[in-house]
C-alpha atoms as a PDB file:
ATOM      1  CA  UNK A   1      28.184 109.073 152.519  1.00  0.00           C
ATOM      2  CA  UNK A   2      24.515 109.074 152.975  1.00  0.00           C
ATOM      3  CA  UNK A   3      24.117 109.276 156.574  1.00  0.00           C
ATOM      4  CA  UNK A   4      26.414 112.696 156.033  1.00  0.00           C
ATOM      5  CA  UNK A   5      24.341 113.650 153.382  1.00  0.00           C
ATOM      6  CA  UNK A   6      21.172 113.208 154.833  1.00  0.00           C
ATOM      7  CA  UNK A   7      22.705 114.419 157.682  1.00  0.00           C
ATOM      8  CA  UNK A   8      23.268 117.877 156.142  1.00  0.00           C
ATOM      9  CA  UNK A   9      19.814 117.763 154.478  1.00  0.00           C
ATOM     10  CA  UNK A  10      17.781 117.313 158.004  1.00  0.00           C
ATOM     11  CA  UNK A  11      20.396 119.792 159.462  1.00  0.00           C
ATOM     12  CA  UNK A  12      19.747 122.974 157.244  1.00  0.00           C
ATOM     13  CA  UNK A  13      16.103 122.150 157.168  1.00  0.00           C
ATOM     14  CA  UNK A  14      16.114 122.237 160.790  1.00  0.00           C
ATOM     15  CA  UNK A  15      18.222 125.676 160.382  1.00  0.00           C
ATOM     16  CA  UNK A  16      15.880 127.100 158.194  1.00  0.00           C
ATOM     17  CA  UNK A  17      12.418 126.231 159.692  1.00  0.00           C
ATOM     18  CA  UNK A  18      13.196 127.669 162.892  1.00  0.00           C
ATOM     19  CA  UNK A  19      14.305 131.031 160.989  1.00  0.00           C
ATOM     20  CA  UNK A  20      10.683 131.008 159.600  1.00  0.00           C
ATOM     21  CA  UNK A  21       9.116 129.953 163.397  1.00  0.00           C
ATOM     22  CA  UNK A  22      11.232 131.679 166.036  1.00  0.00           C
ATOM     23  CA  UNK A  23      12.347 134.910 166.592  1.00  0.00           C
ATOM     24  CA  UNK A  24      15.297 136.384 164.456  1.00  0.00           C
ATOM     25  CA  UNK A  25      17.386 138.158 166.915  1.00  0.00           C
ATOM     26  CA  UNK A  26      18.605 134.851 167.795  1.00  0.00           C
ATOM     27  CA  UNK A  27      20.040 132.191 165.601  1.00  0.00           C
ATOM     28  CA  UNK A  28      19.736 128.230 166.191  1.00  0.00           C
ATOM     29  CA  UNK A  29      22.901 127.925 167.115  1.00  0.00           C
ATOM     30  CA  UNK A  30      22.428 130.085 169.868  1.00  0.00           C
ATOM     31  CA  UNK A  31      19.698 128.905 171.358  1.00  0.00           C
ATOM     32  CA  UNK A  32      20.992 125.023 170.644  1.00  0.00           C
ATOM     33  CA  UNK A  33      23.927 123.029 171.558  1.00  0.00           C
ATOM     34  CA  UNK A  34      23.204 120.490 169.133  1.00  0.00           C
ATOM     35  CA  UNK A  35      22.805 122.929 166.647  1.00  0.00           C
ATOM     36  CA  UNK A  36      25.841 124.516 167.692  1.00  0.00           C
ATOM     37  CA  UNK A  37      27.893 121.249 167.404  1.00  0.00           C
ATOM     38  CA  UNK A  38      26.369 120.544 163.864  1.00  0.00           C
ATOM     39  CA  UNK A  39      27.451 123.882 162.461  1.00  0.00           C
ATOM     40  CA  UNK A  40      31.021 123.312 164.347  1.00  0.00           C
ATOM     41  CA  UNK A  41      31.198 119.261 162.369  1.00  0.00           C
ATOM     42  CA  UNK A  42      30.176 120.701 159.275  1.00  0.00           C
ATOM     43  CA  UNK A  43      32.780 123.105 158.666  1.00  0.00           C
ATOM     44  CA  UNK A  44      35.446 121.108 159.927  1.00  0.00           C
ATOM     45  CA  UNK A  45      34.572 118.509 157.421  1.00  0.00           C
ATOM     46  CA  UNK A  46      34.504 121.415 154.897  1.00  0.00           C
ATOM     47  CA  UNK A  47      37.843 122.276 155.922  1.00  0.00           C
ATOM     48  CA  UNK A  48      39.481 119.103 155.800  1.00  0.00           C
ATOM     49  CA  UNK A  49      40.529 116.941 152.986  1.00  0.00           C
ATOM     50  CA  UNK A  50      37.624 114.163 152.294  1.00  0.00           C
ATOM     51  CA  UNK A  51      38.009 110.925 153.630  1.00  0.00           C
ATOM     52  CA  UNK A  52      40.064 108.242 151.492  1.00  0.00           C
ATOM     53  CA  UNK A  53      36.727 106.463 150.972  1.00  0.00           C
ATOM     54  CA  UNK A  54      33.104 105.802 151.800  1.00  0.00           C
ATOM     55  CA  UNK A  55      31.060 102.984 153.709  1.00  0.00           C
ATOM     56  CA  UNK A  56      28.951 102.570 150.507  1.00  0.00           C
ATOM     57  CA  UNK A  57      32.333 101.781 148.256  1.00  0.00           C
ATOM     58  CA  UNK A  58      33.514  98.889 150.096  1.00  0.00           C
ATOM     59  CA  UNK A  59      31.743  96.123 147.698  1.00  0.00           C
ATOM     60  CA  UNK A  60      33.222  97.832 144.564  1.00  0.00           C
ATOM     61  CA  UNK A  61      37.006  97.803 146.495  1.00  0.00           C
ATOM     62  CA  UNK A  62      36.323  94.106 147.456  1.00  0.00           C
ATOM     63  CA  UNK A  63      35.658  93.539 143.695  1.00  0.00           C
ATOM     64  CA  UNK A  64      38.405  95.540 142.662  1.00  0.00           C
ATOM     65  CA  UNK A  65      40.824  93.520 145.260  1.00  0.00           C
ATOM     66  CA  UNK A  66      39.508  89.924 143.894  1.00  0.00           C
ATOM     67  CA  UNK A  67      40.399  91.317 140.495  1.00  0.00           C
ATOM     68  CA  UNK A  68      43.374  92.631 141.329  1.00  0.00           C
ATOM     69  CA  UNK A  69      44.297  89.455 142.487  1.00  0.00           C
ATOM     70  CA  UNK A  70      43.573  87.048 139.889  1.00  0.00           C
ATOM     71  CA  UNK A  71      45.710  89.517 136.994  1.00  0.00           C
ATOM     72  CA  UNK A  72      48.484  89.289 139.474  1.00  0.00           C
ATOM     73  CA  UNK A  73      48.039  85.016 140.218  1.00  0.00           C
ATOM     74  CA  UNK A  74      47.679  85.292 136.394  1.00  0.00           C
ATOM     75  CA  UNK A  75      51.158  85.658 135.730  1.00  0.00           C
ATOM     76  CA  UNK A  76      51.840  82.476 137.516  1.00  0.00           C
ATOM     77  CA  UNK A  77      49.252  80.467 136.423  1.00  0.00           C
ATOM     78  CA  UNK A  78      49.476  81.460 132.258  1.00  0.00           C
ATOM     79  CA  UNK A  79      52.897  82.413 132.351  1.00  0.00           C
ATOM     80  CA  UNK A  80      54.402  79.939 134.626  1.00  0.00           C
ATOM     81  CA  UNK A  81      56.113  82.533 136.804  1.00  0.00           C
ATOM     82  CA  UNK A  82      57.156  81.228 140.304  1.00  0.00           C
ATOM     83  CA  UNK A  83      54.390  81.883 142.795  1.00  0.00           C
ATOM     84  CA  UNK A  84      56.743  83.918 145.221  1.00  0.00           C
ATOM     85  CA  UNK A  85      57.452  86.674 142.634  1.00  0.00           C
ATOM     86  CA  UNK A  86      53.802  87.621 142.875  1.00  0.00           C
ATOM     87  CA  UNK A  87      53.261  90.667 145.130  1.00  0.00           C
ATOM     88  CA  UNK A  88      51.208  89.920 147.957  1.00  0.00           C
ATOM     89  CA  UNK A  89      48.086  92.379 148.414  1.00  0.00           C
ATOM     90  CA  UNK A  90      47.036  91.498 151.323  1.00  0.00           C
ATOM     91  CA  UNK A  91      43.854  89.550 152.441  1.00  0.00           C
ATOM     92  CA  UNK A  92      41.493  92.297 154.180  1.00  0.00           C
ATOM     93  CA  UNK A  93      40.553  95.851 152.120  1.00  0.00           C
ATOM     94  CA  UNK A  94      40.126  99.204 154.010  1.00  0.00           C
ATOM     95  CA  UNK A  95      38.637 101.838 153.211  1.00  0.00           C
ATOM     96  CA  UNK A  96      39.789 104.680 156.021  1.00  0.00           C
ATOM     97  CA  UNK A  97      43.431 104.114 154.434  1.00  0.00           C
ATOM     98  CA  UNK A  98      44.663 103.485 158.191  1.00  0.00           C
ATOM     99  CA  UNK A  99      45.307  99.631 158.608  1.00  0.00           C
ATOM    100  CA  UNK A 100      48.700  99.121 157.609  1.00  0.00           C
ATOM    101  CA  UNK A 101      48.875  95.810 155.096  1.00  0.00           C
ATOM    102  CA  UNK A 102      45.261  95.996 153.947  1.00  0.00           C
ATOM    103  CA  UNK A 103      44.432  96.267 150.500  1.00  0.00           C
ATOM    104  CA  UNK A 104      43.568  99.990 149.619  1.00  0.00           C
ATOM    105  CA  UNK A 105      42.415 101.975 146.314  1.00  0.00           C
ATOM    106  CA  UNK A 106      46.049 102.887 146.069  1.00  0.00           C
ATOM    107  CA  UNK A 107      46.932  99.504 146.321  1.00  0.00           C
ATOM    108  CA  UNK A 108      45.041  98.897 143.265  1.00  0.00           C
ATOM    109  CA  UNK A 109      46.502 101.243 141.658  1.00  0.00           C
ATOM    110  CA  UNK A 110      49.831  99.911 142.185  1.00  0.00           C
ATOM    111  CA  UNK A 111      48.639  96.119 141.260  1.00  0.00           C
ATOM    112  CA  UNK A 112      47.484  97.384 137.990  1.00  0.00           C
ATOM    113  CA  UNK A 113      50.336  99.650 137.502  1.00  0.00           C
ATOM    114  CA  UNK A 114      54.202  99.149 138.997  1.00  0.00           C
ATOM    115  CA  UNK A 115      53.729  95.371 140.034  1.00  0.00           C
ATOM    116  CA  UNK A 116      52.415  94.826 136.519  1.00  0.00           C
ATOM    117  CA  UNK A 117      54.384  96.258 134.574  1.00  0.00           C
ATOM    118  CA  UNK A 118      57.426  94.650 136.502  1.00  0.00           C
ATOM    119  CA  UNK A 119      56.181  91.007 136.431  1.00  0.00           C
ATOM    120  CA  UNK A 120      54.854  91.522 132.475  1.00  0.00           C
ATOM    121  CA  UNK A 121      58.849  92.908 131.966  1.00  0.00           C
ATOM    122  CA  UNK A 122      59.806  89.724 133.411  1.00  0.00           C
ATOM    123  CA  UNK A 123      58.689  87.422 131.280  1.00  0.00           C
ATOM    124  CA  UNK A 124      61.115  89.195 128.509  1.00  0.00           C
ATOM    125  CA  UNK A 125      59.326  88.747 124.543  1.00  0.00           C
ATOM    126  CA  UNK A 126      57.689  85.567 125.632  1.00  0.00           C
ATOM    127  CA  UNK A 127      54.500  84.528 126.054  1.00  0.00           C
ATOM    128  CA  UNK A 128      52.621  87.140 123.819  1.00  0.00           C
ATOM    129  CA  UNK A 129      49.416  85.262 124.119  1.00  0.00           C
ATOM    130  CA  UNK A 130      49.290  84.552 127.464  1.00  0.00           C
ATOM    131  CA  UNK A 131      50.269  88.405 127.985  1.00  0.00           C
ATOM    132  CA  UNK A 132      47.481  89.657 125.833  1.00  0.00           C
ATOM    133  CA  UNK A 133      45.180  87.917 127.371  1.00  0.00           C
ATOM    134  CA  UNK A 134      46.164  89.311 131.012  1.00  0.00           C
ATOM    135  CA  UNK A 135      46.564  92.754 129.256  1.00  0.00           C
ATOM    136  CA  UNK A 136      42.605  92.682 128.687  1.00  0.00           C
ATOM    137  CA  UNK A 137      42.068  91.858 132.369  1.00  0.00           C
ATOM    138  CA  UNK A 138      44.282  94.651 132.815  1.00  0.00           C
ATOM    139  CA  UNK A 139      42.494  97.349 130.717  1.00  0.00           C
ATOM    140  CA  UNK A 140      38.889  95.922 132.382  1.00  0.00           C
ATOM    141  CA  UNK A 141      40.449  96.563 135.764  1.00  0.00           C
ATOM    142  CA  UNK A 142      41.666  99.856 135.106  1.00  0.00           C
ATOM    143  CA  UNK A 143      38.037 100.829 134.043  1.00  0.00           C
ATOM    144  CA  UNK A 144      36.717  99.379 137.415  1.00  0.00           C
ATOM    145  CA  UNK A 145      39.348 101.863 139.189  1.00  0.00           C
ATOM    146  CA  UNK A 146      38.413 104.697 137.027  1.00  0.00           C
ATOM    147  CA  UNK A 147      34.705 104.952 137.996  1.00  0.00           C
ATOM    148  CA  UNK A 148      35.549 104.205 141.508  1.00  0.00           C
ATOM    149  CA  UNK A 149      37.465 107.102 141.573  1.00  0.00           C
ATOM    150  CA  UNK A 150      34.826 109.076 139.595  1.00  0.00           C
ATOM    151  CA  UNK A 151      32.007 107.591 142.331  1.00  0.00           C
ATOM    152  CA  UNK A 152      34.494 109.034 144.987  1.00  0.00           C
ATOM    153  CA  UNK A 153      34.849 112.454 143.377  1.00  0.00           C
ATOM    154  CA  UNK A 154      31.155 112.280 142.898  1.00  0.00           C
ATOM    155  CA  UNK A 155      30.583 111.782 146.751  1.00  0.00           C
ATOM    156  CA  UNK A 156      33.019 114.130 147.985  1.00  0.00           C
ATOM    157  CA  UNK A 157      31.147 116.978 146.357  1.00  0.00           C
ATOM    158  CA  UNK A 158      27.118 116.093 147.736  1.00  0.00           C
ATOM    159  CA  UNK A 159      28.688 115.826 150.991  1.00  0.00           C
ATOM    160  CA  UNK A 160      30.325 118.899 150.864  1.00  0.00           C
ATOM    161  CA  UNK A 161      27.141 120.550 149.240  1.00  0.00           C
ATOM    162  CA  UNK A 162      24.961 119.515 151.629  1.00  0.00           C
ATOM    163  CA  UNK A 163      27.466 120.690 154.723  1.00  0.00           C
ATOM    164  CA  UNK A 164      27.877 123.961 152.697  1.00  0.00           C
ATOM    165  CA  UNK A 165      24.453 124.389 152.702  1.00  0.00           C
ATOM    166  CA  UNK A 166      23.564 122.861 156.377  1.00  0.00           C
ATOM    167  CA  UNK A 167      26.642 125.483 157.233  1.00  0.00           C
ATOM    168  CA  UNK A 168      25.010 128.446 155.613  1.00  0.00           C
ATOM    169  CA  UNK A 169      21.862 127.853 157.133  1.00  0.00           C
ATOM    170  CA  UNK A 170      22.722 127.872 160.386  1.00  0.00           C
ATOM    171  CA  UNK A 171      23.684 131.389 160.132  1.00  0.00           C
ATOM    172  CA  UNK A 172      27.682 130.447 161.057  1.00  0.00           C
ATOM    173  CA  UNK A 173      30.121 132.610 160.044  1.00  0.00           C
ATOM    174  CA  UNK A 174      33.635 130.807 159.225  1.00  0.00           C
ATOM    175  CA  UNK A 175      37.292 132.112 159.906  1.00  0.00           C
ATOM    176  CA  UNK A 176      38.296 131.338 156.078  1.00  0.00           C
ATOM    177  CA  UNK A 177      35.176 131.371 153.639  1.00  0.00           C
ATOM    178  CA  UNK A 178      36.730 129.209 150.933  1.00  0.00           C
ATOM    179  CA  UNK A 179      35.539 125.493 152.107  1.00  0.00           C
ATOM    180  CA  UNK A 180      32.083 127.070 152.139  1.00  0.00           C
ATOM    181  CA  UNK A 181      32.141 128.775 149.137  1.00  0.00           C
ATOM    182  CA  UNK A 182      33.736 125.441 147.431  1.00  0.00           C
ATOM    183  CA  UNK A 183      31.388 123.557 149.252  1.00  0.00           C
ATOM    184  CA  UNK A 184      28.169 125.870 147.356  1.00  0.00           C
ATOM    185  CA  UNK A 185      29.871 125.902 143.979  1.00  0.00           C
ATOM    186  CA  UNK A 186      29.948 121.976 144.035  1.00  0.00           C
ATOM    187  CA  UNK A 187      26.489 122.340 144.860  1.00  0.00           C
ATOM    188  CA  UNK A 188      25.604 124.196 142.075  1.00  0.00           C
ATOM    189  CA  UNK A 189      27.713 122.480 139.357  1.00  0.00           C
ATOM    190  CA  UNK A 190      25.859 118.590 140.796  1.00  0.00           C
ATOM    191  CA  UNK A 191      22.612 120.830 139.990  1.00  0.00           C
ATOM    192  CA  UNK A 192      23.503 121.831 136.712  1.00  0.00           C
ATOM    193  CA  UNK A 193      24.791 118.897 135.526  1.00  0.00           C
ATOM    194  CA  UNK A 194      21.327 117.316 136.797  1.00  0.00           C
ATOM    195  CA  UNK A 195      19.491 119.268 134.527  1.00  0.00           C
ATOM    196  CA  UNK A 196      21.271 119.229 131.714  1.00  0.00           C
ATOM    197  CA  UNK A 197      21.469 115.102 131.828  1.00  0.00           C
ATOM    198  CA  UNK A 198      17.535 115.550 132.217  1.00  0.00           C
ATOM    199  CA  UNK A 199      17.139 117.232 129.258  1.00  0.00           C
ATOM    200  CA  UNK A 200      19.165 115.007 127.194  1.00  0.00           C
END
């Protein structure tokens, strides 16, 4: 996420002090290739849906994978459940969404969700202690998700700010206007909610 950002950043500052330097009649991305193929990356990332996850975010999966783990192994160590009923999550994470068998945000959601409920519906009205106690590693887990999913959203929208803005500055002008214009209103909404958690 931040080499894109900064990425974008460098990129429209680029854009914009060569519109104050050079001569008008001709844009950046006329007179540059790399320009050219910067405007071209940036609106193809603006059209596209954002990527399943970010370098930055693989700690927080890892964690979220360990935990995810130890509810599930819980149901076999507190609740004496055979080990074999216990889904298997796998043993690497990924966060491109692309290795088949690696453990995956969605993954997590399933762990915490379907496989739990179905092991915890297992054990029939047994166990109520043991089941409570695993329901708090639940609830903690499902926090852990939540802001990873909120640090995702969070992401998605500087990136696609900063490529808005990287976009705009290059003087391109897009087939469909939409991702750009999305791209600018995230933009401004990050800004306002800046300012209005500065003066609080």
């Amino acid at each position: 996420m931040l080499q894109k950002f900064l990425t974008a950043i460098i990129s429209e500052e680029w854009a914009r002090q060569h519109d104050l330097t050079s001569d008008a009649a001709v844009s950046l991305i006329e007179r540059s290739p790399l320009a050219k193929e910067l405007s071209t990356t940036t609106l193809a990332w603006l059209q596209e849906k954002p990527p399943p996850s970010y370098h930055e975010m693989a700690i927080a999966l890892s964690r979220i994978h360990t935990d995810c783990i130890a509810l599930l192994q819980s149901f076999d160590t507190e609740c004496k459940l055979p080990r074999s009923s216990i889904p298997f999550l796998g043993t690497e994470i990924d966060i491109t969404g692309n290795k088949p068998g690696c453990f995956t945000i969605e993954t997590a959601q399933a762990a915490v969700g379907p496989m739990y409920t179905k092991l915890k519906d297992s054990l029939g009205r047994t166990k109520k202690r043991e089941v409570g106690l695993i329901a708090e590693k639940r609830t903690k887990i499902l926090a852990t998700i939540d802001r990873y999913i909120e640090v995702k959203a969070q992401h998605d929208i500087r990136v696609s700010a900063a490529f808005a803005a990287a976009f705009v500055a290059f003087g391109s002008t897009p087939d469909k206007v939409s991702p750009v214009v999305k791209g600018i209103m995230n933009g401004i909404k990050v800004s306002i909610s800046v300012v209005l958690s500065l003066e609080i």
